[in-house]
PDB file of N, CA and C in Angstrom:
ATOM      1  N   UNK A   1       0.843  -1.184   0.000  1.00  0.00           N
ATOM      2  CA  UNK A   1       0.000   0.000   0.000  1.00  0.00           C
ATOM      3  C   UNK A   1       0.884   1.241   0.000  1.00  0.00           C
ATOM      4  N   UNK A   2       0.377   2.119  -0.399  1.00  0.00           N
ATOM      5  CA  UNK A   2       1.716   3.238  -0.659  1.00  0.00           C
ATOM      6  C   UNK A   2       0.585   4.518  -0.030  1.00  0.00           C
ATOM      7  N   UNK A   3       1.903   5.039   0.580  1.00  0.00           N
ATOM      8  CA  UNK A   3       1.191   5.930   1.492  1.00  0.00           C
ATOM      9  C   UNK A   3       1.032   7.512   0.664  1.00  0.00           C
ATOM     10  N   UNK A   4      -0.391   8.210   1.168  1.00  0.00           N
ATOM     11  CA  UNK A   4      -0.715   9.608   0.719  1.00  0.00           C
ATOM     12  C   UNK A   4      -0.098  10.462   0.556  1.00  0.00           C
ATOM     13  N   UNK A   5       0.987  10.510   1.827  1.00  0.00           N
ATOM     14  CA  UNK A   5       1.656  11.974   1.208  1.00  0.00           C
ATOM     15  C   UNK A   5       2.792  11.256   0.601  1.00  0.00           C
ATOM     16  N   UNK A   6       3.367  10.304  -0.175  1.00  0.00           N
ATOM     17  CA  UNK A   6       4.561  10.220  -1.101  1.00  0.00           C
ATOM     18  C   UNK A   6       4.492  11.076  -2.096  1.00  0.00           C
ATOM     19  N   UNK A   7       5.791  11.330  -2.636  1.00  0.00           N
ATOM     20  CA  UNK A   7       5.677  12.220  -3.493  1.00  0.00           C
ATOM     21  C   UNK A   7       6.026  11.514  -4.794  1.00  0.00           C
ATOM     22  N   UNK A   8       4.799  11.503  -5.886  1.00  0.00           N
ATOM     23  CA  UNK A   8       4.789  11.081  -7.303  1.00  0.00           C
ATOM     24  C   UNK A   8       4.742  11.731  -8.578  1.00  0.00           C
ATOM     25  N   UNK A   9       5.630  11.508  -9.459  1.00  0.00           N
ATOM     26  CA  UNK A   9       6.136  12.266 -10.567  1.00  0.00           C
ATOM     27  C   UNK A   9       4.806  12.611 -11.738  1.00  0.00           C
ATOM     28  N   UNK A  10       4.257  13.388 -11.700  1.00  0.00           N
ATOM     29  CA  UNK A  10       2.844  14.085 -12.185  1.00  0.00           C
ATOM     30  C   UNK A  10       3.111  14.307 -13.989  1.00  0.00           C
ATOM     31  N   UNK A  11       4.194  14.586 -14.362  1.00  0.00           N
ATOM     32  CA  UNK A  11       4.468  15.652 -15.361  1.00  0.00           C
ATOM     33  C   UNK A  11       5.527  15.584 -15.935  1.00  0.00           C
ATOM     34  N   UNK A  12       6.150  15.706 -16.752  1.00  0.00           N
ATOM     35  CA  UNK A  12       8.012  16.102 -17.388  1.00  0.00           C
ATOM     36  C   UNK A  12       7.892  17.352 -18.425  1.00  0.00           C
ATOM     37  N   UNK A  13       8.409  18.144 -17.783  1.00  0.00           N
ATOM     38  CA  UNK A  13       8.651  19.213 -18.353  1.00  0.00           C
ATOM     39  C   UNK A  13       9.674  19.523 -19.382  1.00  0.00           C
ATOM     40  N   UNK A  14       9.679  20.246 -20.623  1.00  0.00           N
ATOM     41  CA  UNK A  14      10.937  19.986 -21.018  1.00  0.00           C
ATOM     42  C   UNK A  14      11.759  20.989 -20.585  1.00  0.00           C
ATOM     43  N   UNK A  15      11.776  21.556 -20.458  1.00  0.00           N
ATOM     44  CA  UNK A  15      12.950  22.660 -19.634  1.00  0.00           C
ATOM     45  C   UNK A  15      12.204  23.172 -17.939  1.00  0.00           C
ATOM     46  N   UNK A  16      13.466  24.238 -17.630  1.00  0.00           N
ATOM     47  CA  UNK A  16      13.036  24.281 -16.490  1.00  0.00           C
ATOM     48  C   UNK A  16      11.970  25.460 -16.238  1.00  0.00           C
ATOM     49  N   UNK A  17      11.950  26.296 -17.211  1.00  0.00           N
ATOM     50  CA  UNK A  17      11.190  27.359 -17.728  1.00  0.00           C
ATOM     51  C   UNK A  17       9.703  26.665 -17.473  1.00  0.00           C
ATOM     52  N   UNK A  18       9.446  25.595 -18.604  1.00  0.00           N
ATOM     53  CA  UNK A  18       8.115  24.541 -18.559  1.00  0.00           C
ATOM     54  C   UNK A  18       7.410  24.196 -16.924  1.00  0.00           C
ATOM     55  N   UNK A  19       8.886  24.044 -16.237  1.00  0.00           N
ATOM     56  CA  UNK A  19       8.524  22.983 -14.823  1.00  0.00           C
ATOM     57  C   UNK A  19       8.143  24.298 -13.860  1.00  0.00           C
ATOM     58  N   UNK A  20       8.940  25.557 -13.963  1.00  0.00           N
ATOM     59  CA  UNK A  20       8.237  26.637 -13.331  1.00  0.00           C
ATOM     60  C   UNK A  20       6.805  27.520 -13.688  1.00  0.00           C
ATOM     61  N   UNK A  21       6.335  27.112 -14.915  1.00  0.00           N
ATOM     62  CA  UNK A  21       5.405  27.551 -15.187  1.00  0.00           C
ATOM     63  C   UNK A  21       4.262  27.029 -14.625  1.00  0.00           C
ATOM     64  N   UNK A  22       4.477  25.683 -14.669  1.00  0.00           N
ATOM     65  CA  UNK A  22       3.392  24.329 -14.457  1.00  0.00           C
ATOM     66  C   UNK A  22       3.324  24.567 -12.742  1.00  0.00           C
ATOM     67  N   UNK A  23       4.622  25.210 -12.241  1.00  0.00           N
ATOM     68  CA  UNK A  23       4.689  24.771 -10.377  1.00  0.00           C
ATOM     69  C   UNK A  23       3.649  26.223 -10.148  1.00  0.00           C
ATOM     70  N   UNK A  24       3.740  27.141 -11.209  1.00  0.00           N
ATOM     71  CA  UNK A  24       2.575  28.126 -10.394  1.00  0.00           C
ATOM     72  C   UNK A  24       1.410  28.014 -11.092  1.00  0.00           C
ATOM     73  N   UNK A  25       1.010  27.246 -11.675  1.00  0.00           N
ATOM     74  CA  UNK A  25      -0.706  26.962 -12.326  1.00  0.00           C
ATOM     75  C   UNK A  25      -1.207  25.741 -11.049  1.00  0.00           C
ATOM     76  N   UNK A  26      -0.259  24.560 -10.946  1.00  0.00           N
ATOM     77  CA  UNK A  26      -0.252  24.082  -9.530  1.00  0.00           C
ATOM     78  C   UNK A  26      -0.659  24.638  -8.129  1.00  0.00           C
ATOM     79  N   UNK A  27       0.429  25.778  -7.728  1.00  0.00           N
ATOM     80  CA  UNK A  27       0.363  26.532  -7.119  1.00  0.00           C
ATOM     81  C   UNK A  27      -1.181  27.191  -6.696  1.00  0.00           C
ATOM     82  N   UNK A  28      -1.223  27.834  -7.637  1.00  0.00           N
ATOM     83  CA  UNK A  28      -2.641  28.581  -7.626  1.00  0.00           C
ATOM     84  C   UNK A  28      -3.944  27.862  -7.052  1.00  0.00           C
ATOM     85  N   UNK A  29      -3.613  26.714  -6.918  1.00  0.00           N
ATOM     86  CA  UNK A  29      -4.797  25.279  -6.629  1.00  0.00           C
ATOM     87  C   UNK A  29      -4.270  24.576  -5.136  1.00  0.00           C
ATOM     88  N   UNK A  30      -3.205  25.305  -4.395  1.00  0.00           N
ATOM     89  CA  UNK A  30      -2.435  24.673  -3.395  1.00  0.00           C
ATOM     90  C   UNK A  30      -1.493  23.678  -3.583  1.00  0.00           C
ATOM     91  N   UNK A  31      -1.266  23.639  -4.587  1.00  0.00           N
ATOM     92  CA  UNK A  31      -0.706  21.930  -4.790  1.00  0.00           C
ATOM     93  C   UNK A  31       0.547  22.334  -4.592  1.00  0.00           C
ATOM     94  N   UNK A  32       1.109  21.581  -3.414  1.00  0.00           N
ATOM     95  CA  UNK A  32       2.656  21.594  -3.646  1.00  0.00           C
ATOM     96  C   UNK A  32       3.720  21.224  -4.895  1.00  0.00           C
ATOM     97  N   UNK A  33       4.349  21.419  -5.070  1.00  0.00           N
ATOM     98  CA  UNK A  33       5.521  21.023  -6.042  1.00  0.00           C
ATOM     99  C   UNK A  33       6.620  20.236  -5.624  1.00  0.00           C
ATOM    100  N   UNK A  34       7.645  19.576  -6.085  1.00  0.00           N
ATOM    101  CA  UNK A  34       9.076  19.298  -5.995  1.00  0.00           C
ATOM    102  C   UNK A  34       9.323  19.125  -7.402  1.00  0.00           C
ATOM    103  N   UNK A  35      11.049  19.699  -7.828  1.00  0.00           N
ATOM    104  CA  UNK A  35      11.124  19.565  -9.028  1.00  0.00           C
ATOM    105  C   UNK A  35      12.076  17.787  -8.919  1.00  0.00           C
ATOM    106  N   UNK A  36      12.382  16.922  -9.908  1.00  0.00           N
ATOM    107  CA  UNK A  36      13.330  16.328  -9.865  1.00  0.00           C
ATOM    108  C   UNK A  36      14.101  15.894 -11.473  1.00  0.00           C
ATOM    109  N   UNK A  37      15.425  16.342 -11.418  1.00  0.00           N
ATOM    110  CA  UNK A  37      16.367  16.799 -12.324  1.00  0.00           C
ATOM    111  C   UNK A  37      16.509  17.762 -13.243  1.00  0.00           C
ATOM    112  N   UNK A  38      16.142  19.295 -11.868  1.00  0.00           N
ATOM    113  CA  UNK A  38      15.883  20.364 -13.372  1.00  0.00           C
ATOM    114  C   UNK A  38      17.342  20.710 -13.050  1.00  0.00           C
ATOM    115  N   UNK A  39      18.864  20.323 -12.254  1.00  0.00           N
ATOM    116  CA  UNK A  39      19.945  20.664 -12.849  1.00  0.00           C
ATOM    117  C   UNK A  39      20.398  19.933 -13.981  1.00  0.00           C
ATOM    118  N   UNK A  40      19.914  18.697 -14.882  1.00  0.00           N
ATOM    119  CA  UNK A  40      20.595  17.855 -15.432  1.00  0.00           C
ATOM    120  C   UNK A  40      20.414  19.093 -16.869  1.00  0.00           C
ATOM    121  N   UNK A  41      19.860  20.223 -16.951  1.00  0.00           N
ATOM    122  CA  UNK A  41      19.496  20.988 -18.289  1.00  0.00           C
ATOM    123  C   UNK A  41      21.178  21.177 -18.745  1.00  0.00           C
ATOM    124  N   UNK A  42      22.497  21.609 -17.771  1.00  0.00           N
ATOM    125  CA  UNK A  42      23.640  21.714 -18.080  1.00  0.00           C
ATOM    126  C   UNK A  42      24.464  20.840 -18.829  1.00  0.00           C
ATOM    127  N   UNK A  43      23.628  19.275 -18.835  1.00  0.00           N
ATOM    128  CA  UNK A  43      24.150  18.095 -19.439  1.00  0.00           C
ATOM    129  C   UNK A  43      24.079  18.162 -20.867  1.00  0.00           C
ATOM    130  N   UNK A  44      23.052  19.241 -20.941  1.00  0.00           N
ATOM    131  CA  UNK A  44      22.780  19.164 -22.676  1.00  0.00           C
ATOM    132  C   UNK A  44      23.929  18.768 -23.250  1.00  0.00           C
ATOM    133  N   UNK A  45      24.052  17.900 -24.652  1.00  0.00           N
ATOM    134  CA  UNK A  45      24.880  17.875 -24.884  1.00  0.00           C
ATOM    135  C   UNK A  45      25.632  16.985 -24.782  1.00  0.00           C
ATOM    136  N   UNK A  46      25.748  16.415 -23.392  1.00  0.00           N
ATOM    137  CA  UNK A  46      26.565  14.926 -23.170  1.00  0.00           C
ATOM    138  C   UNK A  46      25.632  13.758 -22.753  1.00  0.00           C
ATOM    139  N   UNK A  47      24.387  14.036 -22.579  1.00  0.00           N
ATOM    140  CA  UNK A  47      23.208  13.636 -22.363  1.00  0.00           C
ATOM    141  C   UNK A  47      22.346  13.536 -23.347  1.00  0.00           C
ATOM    142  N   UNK A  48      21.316  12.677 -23.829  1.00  0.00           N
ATOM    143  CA  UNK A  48      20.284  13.104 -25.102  1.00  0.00           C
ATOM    144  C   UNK A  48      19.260  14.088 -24.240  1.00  0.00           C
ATOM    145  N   UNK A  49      18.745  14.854 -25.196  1.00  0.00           N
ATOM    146  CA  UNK A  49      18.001  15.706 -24.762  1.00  0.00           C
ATOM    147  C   UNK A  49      16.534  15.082 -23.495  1.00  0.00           C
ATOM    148  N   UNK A  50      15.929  14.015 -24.155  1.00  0.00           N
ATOM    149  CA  UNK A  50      14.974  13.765 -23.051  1.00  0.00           C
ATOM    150  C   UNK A  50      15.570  13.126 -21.681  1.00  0.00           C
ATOM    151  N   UNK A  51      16.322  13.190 -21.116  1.00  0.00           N
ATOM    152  CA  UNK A  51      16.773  13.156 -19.984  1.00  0.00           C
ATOM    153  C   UNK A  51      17.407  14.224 -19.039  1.00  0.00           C
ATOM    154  N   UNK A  52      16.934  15.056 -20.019  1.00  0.00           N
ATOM    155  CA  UNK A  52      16.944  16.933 -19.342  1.00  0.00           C
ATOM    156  C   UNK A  52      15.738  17.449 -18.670  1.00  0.00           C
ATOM    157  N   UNK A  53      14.978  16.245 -19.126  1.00  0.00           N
ATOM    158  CA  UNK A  53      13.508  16.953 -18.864  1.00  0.00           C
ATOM    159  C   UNK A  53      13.476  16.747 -17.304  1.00  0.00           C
ATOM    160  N   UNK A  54      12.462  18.184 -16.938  1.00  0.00           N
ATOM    161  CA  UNK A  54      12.288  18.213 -15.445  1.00  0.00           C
ATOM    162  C   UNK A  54      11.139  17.013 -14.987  1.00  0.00           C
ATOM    163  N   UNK A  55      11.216  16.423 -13.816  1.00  0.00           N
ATOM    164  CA  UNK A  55       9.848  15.782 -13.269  1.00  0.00           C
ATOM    165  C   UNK A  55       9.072  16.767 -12.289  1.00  0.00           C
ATOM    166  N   UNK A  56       8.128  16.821 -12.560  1.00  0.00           N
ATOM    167  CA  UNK A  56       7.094  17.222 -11.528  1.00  0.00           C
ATOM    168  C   UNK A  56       6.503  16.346 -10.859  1.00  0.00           C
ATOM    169  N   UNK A  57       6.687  16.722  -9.429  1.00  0.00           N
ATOM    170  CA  UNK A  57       6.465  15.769  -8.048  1.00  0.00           C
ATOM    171  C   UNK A  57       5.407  16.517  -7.616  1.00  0.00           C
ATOM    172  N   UNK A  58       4.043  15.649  -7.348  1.00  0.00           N
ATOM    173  CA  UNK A  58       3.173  16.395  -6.439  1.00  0.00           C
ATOM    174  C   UNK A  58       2.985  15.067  -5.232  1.00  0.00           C
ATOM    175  N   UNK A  59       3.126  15.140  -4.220  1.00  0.00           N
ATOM    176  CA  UNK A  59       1.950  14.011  -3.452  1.00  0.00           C
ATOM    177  C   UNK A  59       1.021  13.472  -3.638  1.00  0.00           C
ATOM    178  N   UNK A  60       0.972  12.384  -3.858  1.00  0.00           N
ATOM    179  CA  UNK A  60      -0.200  11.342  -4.460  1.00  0.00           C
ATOM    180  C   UNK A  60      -1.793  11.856  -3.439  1.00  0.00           C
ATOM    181  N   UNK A  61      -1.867  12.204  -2.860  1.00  0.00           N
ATOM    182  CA  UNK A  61      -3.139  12.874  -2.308  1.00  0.00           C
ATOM    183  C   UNK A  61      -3.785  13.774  -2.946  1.00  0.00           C
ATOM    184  N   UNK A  62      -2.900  14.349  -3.686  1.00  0.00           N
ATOM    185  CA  UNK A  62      -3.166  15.394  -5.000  1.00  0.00           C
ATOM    186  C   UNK A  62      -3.065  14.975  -6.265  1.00  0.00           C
ATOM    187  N   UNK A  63      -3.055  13.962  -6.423  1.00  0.00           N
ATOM    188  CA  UNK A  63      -2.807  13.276  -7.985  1.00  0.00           C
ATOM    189  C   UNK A  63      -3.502  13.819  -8.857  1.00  0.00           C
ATOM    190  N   UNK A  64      -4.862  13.221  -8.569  1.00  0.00           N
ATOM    191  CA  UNK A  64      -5.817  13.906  -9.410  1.00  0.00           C
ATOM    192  C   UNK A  64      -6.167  14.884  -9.766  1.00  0.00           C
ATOM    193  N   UNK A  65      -6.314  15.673  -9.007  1.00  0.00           N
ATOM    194  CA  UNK A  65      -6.714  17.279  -9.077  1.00  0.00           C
ATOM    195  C   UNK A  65      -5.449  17.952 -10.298  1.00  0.00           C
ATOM    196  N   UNK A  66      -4.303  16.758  -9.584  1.00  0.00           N
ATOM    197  CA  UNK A  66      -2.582  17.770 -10.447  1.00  0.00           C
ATOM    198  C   UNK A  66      -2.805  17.300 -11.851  1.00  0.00           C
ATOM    199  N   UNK A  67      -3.311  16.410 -11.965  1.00  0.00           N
ATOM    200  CA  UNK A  67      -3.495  15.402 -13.530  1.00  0.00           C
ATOM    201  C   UNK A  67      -4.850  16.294 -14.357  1.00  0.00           C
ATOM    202  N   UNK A  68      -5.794  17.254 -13.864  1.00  0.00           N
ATOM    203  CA  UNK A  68      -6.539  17.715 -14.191  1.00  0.00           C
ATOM    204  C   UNK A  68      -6.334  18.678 -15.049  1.00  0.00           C
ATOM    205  N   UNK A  69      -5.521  19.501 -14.102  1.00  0.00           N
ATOM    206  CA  UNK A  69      -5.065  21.070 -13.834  1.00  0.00           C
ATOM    207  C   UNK A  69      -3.530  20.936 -15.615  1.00  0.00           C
ATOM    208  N   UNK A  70      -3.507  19.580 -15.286  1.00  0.00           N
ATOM    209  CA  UNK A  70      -2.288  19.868 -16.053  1.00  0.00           C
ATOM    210  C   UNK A  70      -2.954  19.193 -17.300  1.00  0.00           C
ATOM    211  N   UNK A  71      -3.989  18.365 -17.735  1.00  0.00           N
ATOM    212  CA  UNK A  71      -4.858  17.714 -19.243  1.00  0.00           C
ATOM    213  C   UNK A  71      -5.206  19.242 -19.520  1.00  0.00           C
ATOM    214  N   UNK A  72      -5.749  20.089 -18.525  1.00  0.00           N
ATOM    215  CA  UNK A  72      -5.803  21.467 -19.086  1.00  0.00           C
ATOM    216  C   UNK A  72      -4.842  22.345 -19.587  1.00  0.00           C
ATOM    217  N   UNK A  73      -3.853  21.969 -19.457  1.00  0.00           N
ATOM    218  CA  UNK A  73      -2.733  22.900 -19.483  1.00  0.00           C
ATOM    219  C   UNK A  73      -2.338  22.089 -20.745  1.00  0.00           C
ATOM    220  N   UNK A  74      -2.126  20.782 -21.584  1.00  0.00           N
ATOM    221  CA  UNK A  74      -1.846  20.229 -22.259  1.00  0.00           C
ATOM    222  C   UNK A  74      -2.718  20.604 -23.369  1.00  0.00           C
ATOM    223  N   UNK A  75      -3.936  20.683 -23.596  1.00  0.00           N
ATOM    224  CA  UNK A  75      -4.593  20.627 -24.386  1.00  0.00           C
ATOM    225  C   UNK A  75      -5.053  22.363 -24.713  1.00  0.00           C
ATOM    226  N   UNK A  76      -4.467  23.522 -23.814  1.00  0.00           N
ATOM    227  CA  UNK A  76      -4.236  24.430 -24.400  1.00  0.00           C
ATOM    228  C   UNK A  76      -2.822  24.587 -25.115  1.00  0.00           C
ATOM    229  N   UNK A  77      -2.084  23.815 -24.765  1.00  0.00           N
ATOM    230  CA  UNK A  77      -0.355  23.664 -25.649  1.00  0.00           C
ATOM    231  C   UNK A  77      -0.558  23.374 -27.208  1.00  0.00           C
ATOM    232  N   UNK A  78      -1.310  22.005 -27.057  1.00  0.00           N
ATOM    233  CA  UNK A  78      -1.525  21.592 -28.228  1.00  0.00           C
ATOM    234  C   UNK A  78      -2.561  22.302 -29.921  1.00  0.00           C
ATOM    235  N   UNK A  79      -3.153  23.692 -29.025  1.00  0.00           N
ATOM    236  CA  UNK A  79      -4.186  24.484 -29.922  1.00  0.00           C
ATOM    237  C   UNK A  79      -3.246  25.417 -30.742  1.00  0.00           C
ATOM    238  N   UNK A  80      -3.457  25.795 -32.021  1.00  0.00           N
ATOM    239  CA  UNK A  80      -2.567  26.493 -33.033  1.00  0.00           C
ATOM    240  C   UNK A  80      -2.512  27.837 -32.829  1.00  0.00           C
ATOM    241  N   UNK A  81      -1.450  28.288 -33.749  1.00  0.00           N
ATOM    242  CA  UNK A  81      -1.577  29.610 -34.144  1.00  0.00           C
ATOM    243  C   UNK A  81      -2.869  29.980 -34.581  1.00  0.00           C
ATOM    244  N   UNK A  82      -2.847  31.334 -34.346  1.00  0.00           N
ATOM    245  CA  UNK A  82      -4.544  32.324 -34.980  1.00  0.00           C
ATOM    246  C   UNK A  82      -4.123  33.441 -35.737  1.00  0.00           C
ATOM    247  N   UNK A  83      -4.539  33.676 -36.404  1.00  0.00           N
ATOM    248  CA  UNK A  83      -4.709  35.142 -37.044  1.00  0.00           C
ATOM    249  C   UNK A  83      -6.055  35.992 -36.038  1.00  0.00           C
ATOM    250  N   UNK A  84      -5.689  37.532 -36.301  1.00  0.00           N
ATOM    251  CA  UNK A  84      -6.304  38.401 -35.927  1.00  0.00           C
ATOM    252  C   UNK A  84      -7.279  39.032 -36.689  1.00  0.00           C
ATOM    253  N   UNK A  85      -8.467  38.658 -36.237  1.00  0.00           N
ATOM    254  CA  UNK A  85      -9.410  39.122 -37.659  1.00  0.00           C
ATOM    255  C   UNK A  85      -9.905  40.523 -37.526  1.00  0.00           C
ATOM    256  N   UNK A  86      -9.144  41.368 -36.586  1.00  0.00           N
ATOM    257  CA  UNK A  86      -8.943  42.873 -36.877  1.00  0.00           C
ATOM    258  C   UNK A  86      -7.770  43.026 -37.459  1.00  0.00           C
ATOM    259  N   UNK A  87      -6.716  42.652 -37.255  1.00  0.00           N
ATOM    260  CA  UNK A  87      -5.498  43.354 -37.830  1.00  0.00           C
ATOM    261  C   UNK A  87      -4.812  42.397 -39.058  1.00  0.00           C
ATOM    262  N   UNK A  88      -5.156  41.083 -38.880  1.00  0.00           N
ATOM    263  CA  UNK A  88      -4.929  39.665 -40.202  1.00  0.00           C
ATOM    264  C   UNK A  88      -3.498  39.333 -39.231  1.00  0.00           C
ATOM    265  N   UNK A  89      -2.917  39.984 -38.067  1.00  0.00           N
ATOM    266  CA  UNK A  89      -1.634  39.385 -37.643  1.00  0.00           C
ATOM    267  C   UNK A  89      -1.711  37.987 -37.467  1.00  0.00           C
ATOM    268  N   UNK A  90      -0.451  37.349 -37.271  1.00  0.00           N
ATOM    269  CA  UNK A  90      -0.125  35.855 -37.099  1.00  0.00           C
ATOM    270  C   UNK A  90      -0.102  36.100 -35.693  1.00  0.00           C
ATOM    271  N   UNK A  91      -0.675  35.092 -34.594  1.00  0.00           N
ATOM    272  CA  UNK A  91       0.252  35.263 -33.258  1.00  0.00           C
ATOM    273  C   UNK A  91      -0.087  33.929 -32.797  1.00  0.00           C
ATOM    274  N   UNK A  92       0.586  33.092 -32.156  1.00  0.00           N
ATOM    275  CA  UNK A  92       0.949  32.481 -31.478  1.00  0.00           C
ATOM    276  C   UNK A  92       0.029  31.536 -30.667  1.00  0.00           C
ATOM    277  N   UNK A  93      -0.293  30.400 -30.463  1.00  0.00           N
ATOM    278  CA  UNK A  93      -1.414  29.550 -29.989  1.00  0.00           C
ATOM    279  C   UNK A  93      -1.374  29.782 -28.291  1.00  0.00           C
ATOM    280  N   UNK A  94      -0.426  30.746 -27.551  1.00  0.00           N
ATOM    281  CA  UNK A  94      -0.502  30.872 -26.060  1.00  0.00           C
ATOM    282  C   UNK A  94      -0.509  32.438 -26.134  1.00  0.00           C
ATOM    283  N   UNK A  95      -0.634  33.443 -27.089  1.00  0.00           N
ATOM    284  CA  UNK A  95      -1.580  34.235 -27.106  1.00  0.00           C
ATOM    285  C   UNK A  95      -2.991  34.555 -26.590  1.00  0.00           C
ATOM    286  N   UNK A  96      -3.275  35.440 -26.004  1.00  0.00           N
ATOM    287  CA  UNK A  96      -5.129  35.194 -25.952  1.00  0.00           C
ATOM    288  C   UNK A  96      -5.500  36.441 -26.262  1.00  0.00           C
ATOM    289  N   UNK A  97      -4.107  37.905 -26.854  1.00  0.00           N
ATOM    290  CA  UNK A  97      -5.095  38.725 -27.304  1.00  0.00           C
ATOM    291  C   UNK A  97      -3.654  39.256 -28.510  1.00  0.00           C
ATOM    292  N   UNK A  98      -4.045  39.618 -29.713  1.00  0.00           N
ATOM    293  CA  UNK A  98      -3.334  39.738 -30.658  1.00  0.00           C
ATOM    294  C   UNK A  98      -1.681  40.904 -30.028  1.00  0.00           C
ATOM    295  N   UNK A  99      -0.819  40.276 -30.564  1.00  0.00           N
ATOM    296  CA  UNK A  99       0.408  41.399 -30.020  1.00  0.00           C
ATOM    297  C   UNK A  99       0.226  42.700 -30.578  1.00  0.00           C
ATOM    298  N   UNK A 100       0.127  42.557 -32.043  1.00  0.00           N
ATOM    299  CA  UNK A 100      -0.274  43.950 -32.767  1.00  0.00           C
ATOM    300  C   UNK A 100      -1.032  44.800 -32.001  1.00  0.00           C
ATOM    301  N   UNK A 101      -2.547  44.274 -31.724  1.00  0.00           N
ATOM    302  CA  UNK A 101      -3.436  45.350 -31.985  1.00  0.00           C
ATOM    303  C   UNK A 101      -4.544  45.478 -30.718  1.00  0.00           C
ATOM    304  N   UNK A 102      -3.767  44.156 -29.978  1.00  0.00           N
ATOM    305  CA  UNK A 102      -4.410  44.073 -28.628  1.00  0.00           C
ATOM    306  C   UNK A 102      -6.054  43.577 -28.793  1.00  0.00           C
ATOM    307  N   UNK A 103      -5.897  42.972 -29.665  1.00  0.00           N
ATOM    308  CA  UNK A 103      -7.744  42.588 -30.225  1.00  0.00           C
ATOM    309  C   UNK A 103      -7.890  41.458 -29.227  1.00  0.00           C
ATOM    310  N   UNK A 104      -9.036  40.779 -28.561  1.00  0.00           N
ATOM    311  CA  UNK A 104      -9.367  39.831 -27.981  1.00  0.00           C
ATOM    312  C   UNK A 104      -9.316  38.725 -29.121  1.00  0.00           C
ATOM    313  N   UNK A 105      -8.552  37.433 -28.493  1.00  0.00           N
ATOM    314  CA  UNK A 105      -8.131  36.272 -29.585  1.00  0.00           C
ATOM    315  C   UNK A 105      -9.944  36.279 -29.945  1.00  0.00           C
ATOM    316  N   UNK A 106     -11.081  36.032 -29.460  1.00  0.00           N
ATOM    317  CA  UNK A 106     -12.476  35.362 -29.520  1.00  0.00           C
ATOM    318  C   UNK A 106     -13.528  36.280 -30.279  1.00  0.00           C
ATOM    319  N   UNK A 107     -12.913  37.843 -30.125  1.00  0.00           N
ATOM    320  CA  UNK A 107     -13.583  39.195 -30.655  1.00  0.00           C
ATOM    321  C   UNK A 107     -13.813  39.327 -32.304  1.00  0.00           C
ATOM    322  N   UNK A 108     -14.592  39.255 -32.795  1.00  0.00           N
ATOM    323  CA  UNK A 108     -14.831  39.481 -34.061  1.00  0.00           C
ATOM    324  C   UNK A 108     -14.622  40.856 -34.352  1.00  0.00           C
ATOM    325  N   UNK A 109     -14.010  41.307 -35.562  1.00  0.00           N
ATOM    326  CA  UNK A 109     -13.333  42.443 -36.067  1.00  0.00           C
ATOM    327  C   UNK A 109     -14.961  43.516 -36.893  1.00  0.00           C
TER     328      UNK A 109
END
């Protein structure tokens, strides 16, 4: 039987940038964090790249909620670039309001 508060690897981040982003969307929900191997990023290089990646540790008491928080966070990663149908700019799928022209990504022009 494995006990509640252990701490279980939720996530792999690919940099450490990724693993701090994810620890305050976490955050925001209480969920503790631990990172494990966000120094190995210096290995680049003598290492293949996926073994740079950070783990995200939450306590299995929080599993779920962390597995939620983060299918959400995945499945806004995975949504494309948009154009701006006020200004026609290109911007970026983690955009939510055009860089140009400050238009709301959802706002019709």
């Amino acid at each position: 039987m494995t006990d509640l508060f252990d701490w279980i690897s939720v996530y792999k981040a690919e940099n450490a940038i990724e693993a701090n982003l994810i620890k305050g969307l976490l955050a925001l929900s209480r969920i503790d964090v631990r990172f494990h191997g966000e120094a190995l990023a210096g290995a680049l290089g003598d290492i293949p790249h996926e073994q740079t990646y950070v783990s995200i540790l939450v306590m299995q008491i929080k599993q779920r909620q962390a597995e939620k928080i983060l299918l959400e966070y995945q499945s806004k990663q995975s949504i494309h670039d948009w154009f701006c149908s006020h200004c026609g700019e290109k911007n970026g799928a983690g955009f939510e309001f055009c860089w140009s022209c400050q238009m709301d990504k959802d706002e019709k022009a």
